[in-house]
C-alpha atoms as a PDB file:
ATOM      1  CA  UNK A   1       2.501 -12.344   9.048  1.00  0.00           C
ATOM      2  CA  UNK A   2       6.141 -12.051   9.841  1.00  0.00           C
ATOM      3  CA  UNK A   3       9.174 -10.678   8.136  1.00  0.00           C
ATOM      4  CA  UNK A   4      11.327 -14.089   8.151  1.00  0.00           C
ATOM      5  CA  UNK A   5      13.945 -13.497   5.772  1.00  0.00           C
ATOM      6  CA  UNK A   6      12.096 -11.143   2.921  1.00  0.00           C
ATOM      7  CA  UNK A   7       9.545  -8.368   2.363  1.00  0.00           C
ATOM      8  CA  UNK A   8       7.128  -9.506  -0.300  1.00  0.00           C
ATOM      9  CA  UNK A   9       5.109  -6.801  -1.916  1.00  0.00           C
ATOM     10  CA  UNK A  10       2.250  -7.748  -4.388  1.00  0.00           C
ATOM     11  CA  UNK A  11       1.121  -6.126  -6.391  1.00  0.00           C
ATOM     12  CA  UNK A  12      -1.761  -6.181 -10.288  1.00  0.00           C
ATOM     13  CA  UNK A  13      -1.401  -5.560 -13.151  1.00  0.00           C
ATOM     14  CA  UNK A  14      -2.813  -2.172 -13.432  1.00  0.00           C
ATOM     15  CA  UNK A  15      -1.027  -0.995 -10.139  1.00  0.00           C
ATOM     16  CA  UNK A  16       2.245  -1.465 -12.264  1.00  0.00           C
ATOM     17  CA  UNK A  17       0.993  -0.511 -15.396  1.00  0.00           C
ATOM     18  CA  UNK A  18      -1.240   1.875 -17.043  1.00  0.00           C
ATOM     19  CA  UNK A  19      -3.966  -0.701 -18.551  1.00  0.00           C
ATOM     20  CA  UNK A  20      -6.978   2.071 -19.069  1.00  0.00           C
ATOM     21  CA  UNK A  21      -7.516   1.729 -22.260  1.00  0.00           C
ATOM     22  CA  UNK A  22      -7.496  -2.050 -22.520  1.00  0.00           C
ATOM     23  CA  UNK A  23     -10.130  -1.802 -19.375  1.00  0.00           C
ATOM     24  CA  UNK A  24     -12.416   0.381 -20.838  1.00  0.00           C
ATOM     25  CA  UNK A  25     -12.528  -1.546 -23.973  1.00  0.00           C
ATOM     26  CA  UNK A  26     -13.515  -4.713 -21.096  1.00  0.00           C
ATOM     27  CA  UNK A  27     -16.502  -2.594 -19.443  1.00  0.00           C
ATOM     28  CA  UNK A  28     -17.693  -1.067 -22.655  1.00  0.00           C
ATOM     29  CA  UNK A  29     -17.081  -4.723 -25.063  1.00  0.00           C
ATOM     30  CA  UNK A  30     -16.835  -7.628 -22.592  1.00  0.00           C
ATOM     31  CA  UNK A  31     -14.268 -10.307 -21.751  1.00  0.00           C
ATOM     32  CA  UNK A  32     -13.674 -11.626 -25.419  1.00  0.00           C
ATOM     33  CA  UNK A  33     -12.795  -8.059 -26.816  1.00  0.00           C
ATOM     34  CA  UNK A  34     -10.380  -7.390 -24.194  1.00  0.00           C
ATOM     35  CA  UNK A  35      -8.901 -10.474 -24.423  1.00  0.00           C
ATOM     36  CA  UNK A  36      -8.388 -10.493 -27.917  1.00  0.00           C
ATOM     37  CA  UNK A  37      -7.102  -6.693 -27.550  1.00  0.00           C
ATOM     38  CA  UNK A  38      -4.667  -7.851 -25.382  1.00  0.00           C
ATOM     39  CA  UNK A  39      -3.570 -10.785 -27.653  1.00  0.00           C
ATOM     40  CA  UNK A  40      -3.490  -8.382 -30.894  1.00  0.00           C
ATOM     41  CA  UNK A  41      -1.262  -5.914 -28.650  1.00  0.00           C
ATOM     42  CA  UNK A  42       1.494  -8.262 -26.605  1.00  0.00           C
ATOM     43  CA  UNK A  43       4.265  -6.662 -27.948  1.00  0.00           C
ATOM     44  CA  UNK A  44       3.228  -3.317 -27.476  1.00  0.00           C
ATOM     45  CA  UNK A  45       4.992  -2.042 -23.992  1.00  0.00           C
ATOM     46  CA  UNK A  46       2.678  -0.525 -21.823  1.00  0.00           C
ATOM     47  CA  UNK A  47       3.439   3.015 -19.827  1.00  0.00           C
ATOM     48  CA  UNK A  48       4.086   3.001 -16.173  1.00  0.00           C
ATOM     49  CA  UNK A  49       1.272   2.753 -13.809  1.00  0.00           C
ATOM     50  CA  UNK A  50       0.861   5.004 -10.550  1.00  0.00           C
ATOM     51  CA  UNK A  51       2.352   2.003  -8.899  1.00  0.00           C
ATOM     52  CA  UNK A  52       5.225   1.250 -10.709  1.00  0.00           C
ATOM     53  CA  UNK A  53       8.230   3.939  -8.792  1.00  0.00           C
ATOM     54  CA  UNK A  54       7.700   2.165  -5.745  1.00  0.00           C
ATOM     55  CA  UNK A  55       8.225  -1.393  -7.522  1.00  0.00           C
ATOM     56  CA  UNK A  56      11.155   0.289  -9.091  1.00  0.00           C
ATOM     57  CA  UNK A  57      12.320   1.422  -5.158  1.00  0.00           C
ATOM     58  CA  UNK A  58      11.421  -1.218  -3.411  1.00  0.00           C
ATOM     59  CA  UNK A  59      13.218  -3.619  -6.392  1.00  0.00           C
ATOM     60  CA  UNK A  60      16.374  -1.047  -6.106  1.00  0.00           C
ATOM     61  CA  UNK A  61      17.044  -1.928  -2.247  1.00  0.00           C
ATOM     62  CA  UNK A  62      18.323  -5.398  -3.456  1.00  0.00           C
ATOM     63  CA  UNK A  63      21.498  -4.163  -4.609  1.00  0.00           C
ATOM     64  CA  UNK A  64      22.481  -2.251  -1.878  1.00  0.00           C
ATOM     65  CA  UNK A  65      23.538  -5.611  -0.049  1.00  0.00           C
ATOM     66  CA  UNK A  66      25.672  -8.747  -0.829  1.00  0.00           C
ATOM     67  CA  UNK A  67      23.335 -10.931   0.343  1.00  0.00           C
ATOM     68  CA  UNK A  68      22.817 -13.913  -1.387  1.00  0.00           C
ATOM     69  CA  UNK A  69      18.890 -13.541  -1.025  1.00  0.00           C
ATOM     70  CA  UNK A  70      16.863 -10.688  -1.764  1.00  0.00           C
ATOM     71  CA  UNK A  71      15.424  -8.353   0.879  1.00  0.00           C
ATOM     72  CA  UNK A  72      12.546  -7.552  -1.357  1.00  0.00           C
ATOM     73  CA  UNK A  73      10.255  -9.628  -3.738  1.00  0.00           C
ATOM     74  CA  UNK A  74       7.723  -7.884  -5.478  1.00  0.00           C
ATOM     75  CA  UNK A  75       5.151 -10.417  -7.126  1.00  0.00           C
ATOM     76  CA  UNK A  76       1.970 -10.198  -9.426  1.00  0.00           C
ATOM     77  CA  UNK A  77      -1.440 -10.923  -8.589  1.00  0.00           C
ATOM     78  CA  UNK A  78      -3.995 -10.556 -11.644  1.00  0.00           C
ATOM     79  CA  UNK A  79      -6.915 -11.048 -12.819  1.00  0.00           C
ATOM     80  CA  UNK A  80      -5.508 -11.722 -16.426  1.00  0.00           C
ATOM     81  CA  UNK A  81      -5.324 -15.186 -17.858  1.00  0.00           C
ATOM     82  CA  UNK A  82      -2.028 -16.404 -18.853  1.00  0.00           C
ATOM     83  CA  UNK A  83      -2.882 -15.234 -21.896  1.00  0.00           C
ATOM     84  CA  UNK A  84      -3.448 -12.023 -21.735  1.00  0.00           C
ATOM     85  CA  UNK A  85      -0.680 -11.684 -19.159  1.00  0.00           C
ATOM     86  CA  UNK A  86       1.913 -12.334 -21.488  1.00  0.00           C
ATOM     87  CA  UNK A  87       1.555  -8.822 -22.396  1.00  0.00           C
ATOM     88  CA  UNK A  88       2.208  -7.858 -18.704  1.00  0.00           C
ATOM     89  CA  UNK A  89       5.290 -10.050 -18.732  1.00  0.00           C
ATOM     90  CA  UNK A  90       6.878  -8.669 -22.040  1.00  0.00           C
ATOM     91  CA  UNK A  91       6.399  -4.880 -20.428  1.00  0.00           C
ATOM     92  CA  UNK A  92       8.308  -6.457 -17.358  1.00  0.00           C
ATOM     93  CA  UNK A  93      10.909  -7.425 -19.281  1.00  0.00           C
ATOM     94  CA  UNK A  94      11.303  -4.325 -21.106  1.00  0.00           C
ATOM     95  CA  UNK A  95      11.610  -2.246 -17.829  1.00  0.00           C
ATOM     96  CA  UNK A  96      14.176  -5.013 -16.578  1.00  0.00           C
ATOM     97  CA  UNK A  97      12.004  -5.236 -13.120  1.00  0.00           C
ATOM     98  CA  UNK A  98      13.260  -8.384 -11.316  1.00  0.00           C
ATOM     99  CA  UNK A  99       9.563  -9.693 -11.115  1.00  0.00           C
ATOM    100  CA  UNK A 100       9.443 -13.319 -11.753  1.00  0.00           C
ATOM    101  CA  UNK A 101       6.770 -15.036  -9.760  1.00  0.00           C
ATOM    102  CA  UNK A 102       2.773 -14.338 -10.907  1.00  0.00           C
ATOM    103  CA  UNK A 103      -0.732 -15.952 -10.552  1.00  0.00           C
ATOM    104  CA  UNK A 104      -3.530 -15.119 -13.182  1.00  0.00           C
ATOM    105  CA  UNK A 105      -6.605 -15.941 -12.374  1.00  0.00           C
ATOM    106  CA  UNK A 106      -9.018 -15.071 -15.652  1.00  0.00           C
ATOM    107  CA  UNK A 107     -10.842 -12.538 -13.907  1.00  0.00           C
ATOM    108  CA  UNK A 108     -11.234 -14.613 -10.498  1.00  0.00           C
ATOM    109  CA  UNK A 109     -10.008 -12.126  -7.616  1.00  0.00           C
ATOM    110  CA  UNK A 110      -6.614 -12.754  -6.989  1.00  0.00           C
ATOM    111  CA  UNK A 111      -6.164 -12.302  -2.725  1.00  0.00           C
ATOM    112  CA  UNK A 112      -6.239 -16.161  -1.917  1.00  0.00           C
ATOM    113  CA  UNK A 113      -2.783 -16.471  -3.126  1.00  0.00           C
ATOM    114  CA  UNK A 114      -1.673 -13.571  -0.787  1.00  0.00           C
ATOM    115  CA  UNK A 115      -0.499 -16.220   2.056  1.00  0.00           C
ATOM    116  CA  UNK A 116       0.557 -18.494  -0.480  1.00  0.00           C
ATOM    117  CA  UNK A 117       3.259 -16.539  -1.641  1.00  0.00           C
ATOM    118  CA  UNK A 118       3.875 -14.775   1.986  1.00  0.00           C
ATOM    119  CA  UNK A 119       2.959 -11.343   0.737  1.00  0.00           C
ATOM    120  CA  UNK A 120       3.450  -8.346   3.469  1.00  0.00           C
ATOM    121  CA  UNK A 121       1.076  -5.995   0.909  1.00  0.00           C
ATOM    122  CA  UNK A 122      -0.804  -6.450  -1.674  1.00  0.00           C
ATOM    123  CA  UNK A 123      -1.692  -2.953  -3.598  1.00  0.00           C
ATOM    124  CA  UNK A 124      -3.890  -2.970  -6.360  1.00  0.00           C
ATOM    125  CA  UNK A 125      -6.070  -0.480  -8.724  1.00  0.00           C
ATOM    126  CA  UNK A 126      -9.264  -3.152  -8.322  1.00  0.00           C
ATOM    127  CA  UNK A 127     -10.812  -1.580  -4.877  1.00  0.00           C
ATOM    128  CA  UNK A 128     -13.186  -4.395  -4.568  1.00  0.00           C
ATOM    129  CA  UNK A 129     -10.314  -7.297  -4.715  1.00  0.00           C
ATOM    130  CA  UNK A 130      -8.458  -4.641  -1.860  1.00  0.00           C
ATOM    131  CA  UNK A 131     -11.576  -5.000   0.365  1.00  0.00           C
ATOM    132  CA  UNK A 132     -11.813  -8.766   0.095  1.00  0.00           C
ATOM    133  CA  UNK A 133      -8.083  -8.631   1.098  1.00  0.00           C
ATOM    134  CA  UNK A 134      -8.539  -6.793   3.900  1.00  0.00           C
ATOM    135  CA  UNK A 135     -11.574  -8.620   5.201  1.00  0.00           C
ATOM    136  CA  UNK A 136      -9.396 -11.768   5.334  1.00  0.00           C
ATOM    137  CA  UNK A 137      -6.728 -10.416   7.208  1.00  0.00           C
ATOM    138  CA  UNK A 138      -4.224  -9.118   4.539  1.00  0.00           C
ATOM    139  CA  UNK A 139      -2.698  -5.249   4.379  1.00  0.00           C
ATOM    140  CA  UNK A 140      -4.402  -3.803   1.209  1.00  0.00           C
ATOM    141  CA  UNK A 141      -4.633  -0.457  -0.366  1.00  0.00           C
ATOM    142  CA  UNK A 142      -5.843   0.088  -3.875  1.00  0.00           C
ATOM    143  CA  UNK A 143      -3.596   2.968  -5.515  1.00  0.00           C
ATOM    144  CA  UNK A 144      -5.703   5.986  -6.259  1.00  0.00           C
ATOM    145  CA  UNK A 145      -4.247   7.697 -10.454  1.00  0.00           C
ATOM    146  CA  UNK A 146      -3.373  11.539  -9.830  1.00  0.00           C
ATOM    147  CA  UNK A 147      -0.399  12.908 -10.351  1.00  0.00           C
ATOM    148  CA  UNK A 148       3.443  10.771 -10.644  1.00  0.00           C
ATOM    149  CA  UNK A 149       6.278  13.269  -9.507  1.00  0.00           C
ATOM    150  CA  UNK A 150       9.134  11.039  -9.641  1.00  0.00           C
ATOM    151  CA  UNK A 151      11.061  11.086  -6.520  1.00  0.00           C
ATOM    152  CA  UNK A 152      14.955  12.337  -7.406  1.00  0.00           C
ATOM    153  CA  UNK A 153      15.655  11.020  -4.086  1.00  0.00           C
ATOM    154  CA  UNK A 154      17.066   7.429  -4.224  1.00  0.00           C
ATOM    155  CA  UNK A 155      15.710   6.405  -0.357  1.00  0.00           C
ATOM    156  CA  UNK A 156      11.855   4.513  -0.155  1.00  0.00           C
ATOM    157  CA  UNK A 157      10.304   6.897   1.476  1.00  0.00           C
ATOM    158  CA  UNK A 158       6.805   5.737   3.157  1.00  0.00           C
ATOM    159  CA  UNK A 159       3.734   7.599   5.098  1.00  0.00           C
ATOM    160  CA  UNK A 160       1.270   6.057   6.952  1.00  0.00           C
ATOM    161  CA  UNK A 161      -1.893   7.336   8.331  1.00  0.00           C
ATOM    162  CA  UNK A 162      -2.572   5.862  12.263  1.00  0.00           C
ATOM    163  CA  UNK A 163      -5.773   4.988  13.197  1.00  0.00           C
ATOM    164  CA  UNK A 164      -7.518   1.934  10.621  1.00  0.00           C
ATOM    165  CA  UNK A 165      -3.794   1.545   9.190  1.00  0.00           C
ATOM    166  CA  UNK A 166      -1.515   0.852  11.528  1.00  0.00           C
ATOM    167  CA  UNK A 167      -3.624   0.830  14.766  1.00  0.00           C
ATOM    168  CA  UNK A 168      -7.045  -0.779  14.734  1.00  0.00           C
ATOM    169  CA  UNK A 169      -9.737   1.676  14.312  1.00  0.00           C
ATOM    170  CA  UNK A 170     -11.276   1.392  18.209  1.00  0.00           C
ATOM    171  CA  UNK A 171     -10.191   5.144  18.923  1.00  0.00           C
ATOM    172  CA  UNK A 172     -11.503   6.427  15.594  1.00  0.00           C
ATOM    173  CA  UNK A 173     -14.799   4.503  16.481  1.00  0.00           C
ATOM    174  CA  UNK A 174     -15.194   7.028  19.307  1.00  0.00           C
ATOM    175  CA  UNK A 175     -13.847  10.127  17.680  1.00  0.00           C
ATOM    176  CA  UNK A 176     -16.893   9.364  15.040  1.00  0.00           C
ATOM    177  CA  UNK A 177     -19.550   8.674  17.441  1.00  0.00           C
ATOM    178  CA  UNK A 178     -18.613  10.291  20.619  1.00  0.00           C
ATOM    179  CA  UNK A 179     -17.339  13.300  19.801  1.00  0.00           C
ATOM    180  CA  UNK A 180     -13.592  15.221  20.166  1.00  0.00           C
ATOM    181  CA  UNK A 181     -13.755  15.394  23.709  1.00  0.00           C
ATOM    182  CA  UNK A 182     -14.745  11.803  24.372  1.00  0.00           C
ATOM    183  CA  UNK A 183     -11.988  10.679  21.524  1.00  0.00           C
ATOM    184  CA  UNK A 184      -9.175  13.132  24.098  1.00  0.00           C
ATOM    185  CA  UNK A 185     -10.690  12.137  27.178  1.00  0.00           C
ATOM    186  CA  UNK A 186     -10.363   8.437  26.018  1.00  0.00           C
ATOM    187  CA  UNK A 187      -6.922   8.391  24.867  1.00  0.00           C
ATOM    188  CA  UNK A 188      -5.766  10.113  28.249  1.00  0.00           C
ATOM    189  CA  UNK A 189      -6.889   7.493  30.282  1.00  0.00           C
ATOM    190  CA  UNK A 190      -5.487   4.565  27.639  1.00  0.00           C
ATOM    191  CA  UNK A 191      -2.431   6.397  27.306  1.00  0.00           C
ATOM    192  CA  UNK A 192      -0.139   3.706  29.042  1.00  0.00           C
ATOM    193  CA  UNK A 193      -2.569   0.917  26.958  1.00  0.00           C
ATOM    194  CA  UNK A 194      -1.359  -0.274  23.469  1.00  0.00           C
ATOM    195  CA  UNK A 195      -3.380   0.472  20.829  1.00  0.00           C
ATOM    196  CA  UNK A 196      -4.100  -2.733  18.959  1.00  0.00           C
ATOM    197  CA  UNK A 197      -2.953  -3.829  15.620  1.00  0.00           C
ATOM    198  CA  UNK A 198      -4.176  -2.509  12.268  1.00  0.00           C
ATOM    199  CA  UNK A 199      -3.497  -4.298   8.693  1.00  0.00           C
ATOM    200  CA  UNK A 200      -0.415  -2.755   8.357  1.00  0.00           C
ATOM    201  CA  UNK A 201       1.089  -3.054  11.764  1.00  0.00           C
ATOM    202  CA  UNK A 202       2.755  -6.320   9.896  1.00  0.00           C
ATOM    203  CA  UNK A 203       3.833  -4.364   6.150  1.00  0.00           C
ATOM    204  CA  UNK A 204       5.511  -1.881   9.030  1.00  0.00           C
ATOM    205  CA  UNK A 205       7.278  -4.505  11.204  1.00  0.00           C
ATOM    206  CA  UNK A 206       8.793  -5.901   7.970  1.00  0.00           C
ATOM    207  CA  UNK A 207      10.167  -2.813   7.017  1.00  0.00           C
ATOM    208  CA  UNK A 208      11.172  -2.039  10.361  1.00  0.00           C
ATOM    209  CA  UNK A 209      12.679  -5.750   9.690  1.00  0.00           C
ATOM    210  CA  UNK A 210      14.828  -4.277   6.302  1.00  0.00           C
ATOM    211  CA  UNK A 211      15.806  -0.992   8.364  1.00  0.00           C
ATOM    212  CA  UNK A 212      17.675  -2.933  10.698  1.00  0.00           C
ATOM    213  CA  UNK A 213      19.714  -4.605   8.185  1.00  0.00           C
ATOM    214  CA  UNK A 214      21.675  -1.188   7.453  1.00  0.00           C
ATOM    215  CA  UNK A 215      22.758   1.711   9.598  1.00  0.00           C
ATOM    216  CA  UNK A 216      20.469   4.573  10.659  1.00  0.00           C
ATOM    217  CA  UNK A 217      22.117   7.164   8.258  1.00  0.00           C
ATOM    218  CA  UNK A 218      22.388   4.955   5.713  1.00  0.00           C
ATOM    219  CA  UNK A 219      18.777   2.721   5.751  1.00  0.00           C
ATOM    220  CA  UNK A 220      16.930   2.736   1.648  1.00  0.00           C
ATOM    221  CA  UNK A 221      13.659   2.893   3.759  1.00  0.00           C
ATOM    222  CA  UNK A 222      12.607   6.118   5.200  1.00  0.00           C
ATOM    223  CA  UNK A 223       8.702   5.948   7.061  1.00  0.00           C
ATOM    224  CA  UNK A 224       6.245   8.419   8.559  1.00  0.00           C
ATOM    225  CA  UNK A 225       3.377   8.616  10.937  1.00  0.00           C
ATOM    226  CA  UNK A 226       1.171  11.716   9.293  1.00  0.00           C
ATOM    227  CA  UNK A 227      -1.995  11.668  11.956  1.00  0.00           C
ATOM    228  CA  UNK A 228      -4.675  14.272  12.612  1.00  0.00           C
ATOM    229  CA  UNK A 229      -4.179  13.340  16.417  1.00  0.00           C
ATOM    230  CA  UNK A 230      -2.347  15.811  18.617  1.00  0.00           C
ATOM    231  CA  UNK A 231      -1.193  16.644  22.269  1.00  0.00           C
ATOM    232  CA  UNK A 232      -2.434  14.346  24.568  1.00  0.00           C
ATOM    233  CA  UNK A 233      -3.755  11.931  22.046  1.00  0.00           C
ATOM    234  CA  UNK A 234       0.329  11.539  20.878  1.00  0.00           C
ATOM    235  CA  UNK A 235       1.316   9.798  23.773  1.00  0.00           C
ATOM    236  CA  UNK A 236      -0.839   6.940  23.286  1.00  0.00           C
ATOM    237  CA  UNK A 237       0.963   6.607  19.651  1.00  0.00           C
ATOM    238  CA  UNK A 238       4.101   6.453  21.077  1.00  0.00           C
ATOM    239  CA  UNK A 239       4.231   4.051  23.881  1.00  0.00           C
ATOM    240  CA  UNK A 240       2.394   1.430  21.570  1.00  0.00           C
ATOM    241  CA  UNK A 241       4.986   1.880  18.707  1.00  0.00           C
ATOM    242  CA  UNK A 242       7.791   1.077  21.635  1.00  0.00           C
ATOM    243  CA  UNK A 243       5.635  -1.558  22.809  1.00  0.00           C
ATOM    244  CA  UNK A 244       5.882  -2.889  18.982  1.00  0.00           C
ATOM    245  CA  UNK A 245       9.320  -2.439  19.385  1.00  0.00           C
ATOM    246  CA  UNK A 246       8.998  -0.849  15.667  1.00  0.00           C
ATOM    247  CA  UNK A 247      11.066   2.193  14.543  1.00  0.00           C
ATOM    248  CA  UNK A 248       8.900   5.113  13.135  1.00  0.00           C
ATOM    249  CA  UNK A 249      11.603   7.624  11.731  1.00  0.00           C
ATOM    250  CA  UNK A 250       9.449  10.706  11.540  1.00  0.00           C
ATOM    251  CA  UNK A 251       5.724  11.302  13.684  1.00  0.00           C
ATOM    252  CA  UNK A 252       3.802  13.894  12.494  1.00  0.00           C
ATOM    253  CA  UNK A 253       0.948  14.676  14.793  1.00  0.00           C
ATOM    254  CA  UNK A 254      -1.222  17.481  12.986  1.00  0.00           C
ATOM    255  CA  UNK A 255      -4.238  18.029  15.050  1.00  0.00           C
ATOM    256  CA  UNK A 256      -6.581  17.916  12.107  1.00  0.00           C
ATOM    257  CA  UNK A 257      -4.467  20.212   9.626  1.00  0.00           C
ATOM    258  CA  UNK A 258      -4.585  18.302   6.295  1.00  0.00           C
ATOM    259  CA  UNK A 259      -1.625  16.469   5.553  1.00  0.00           C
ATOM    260  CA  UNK A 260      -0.898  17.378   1.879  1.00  0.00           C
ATOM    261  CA  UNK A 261       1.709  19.836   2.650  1.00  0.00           C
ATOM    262  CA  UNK A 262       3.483  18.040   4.881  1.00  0.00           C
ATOM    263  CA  UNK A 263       3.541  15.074   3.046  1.00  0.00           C
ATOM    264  CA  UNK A 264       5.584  16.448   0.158  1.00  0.00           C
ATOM    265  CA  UNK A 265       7.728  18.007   2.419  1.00  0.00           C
ATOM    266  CA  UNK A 266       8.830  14.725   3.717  1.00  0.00           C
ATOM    267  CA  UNK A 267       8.917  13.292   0.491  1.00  0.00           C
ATOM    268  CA  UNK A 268       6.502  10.587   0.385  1.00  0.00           C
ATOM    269  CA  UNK A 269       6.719   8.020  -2.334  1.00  0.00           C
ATOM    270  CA  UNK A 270       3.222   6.412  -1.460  1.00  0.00           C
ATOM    271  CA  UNK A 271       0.785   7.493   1.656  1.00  0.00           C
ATOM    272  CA  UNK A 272      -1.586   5.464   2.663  1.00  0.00           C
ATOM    273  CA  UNK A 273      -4.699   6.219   4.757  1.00  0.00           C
ATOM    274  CA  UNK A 274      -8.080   5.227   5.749  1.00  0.00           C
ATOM    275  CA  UNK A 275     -10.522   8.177   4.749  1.00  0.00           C
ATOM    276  CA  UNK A 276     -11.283   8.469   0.864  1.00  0.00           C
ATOM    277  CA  UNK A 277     -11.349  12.268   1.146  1.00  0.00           C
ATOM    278  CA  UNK A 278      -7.689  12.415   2.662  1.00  0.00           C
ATOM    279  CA  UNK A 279      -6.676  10.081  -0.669  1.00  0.00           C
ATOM    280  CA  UNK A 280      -8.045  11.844  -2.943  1.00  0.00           C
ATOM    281  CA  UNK A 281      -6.709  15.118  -1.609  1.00  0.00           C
ATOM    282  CA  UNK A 282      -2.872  14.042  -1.260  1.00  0.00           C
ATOM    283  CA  UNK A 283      -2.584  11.970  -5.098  1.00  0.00           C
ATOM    284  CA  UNK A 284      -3.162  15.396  -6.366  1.00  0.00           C
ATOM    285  CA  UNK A 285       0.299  15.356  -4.962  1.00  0.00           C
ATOM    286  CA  UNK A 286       2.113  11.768  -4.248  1.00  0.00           C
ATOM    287  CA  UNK A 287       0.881   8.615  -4.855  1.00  0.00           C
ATOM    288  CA  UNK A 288      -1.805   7.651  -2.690  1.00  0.00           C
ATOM    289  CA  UNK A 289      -3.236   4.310  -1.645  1.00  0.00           C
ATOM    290  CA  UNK A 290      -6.641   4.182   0.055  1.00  0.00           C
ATOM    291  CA  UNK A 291      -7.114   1.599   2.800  1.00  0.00           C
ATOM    292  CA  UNK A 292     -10.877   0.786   3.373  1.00  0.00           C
ATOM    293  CA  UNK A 293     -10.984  -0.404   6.505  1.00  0.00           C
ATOM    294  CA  UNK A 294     -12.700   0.393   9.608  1.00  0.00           C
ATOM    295  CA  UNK A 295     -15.729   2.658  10.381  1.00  0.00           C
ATOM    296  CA  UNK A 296     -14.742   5.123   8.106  1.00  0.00           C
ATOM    297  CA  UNK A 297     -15.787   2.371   5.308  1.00  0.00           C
ATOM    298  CA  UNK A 298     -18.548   0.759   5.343  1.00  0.00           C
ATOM    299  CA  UNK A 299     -18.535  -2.636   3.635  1.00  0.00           C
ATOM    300  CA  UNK A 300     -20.161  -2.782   0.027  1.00  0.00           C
ATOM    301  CA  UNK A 301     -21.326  -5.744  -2.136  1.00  0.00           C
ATOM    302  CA  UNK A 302     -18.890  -7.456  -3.896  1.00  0.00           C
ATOM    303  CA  UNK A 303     -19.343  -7.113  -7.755  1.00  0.00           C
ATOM    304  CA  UNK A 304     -17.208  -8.421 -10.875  1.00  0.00           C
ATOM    305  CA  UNK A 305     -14.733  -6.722 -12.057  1.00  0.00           C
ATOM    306  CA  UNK A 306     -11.794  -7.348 -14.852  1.00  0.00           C
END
């Protein structure tokens, strides 16, 4: 999907806001109960969800130019009727987010409408609608609750894990079944071959996309690479980023030391990675979205969900 002349971000309802207790009154009542919770309870405003900073960010970068046209659109993609969204809405209005487009689709998973509104991600709480996305193509991540630290910092700043995220998972594939040495080994010999694309390789382009709208030392958008890889497996990294021709601003190649610590140091307002375990790890400490895709997550049956 390319960047044209906007980044579109979408995102549910319980990404942006906390909707717990109306969703455990759906799995413990049903449908009709929630519903009619939600009805009884439009005007109360709901509390932020571990989603709803980086709306605020990403929102916050359109009036930094005089462009007639936004750089960003964030949009919402639920599983609410319009009913029950109205609720969603009236919280929207209250935290004056510039969020204006929606679908609802009374509990039918919401991903179709990804092209249709020419979303770049969609992040959601629902981690079976984020694997349908994915298997269709789209850059999903369902946002893991932990811990929201604020960022005082006003710049976006974004991590990404490497392998399943941005690259395709080919090299992981052989770290996982081959071993270390066959993983090194492999990358030594690929290193002047571009690792192919992952689902994000297009939500980075289009930031890459907004970067280039401002100078360096003065861009809202700040990314990083955070990857267990290391010397030589680096080098690989790097020539397929400049074969991208996509600006990574900071590359931090750990060689398997977790990533928590340096991942507050550079200030991340949302990692996302492959492996569950690395997830759950870092949202004791930033938000977190897990991407599961590739061999490190095996495909489950879909099931209903609210």
């Amino acid at each position: 999907m390319e960047f044209k002349d906007k980044l579109v971000v979408a995102v549910s309802s319980r990404a942006l806001f906390n909707l717990d207790e109306s969703h455990h009154i759906f799995e413990a009542e049903g449908k009709e109960a929630y519903c009619a919770y939600q009805v009884a309870h439009e005007d109360d405003i709901l509390e932020p969800g571990f989603g709803y900073d980086l709306v605020k960010k990403l929102l916050a970068i359109n009036a930094l130019t005089d462009r007639k046209k936004p750089l960003v659109e964030v949009i919402l993609l639920s599983q609410n009727s319009a009913d029950t969204g109205l609720r969603i809405f009236n919280s929207i209005n209250h935290y004056e987010l510039d969020i204006t487009r929606a679908a609802f689709t009374s509990g039918a998973t919401p991903f179709g409408y990804i092209p249709a509104f020419g979303a770049h991600l969609f992040l959601s709480a629902n981690a079976q609608d984020v694997t349908n996305a994915l298997a269709a193509g789209y850059a999903a991540a369902t946002i893991l609750s932990g811990v929201q630290h604020p960022s005082t910092c006003e710049q976006l700043r974004i991590a990404f894990d490497g392998d399943a995220v941005l690259f395709s998972d080919q090299s992981e594939r052989i770290y996982q079944q081959q071993g270390l040495a066959a993983f090194a080994e492999n990358e030594k010999n690929s290193a002047h071959i571009p690792l192919t694309d992952g689902p994000f390789k297009g939500f980075l382009a289009a930031l890459h996309c907004i970067q280039a709208q401002f100078p360096a030392d003065l861009s809202p958008i700040r990314t990083a690479l955070v990857t267990a890889r290391s010397a030589p497996a680096h080098e690989r990294v790097v020539r397929t980023l400049r074969q991208w021709n996509i600006r990574i601003d900071e590359a931090l190649f750990l060689g398997g030391m977790t990533k928590q610590a340096f991942l507050t140091a550079f200030g991340a307002d949302i990692f996302f990675d492959d492996q569950k375990s690395h997830c759950e790890a870092a949202a004791q400490h930033i938000s977190t979205a897990h991407v599961p895709h590739g061999i490190s997550n095996p495909v489950v049956p879909e099931s209903g969900t609210s």
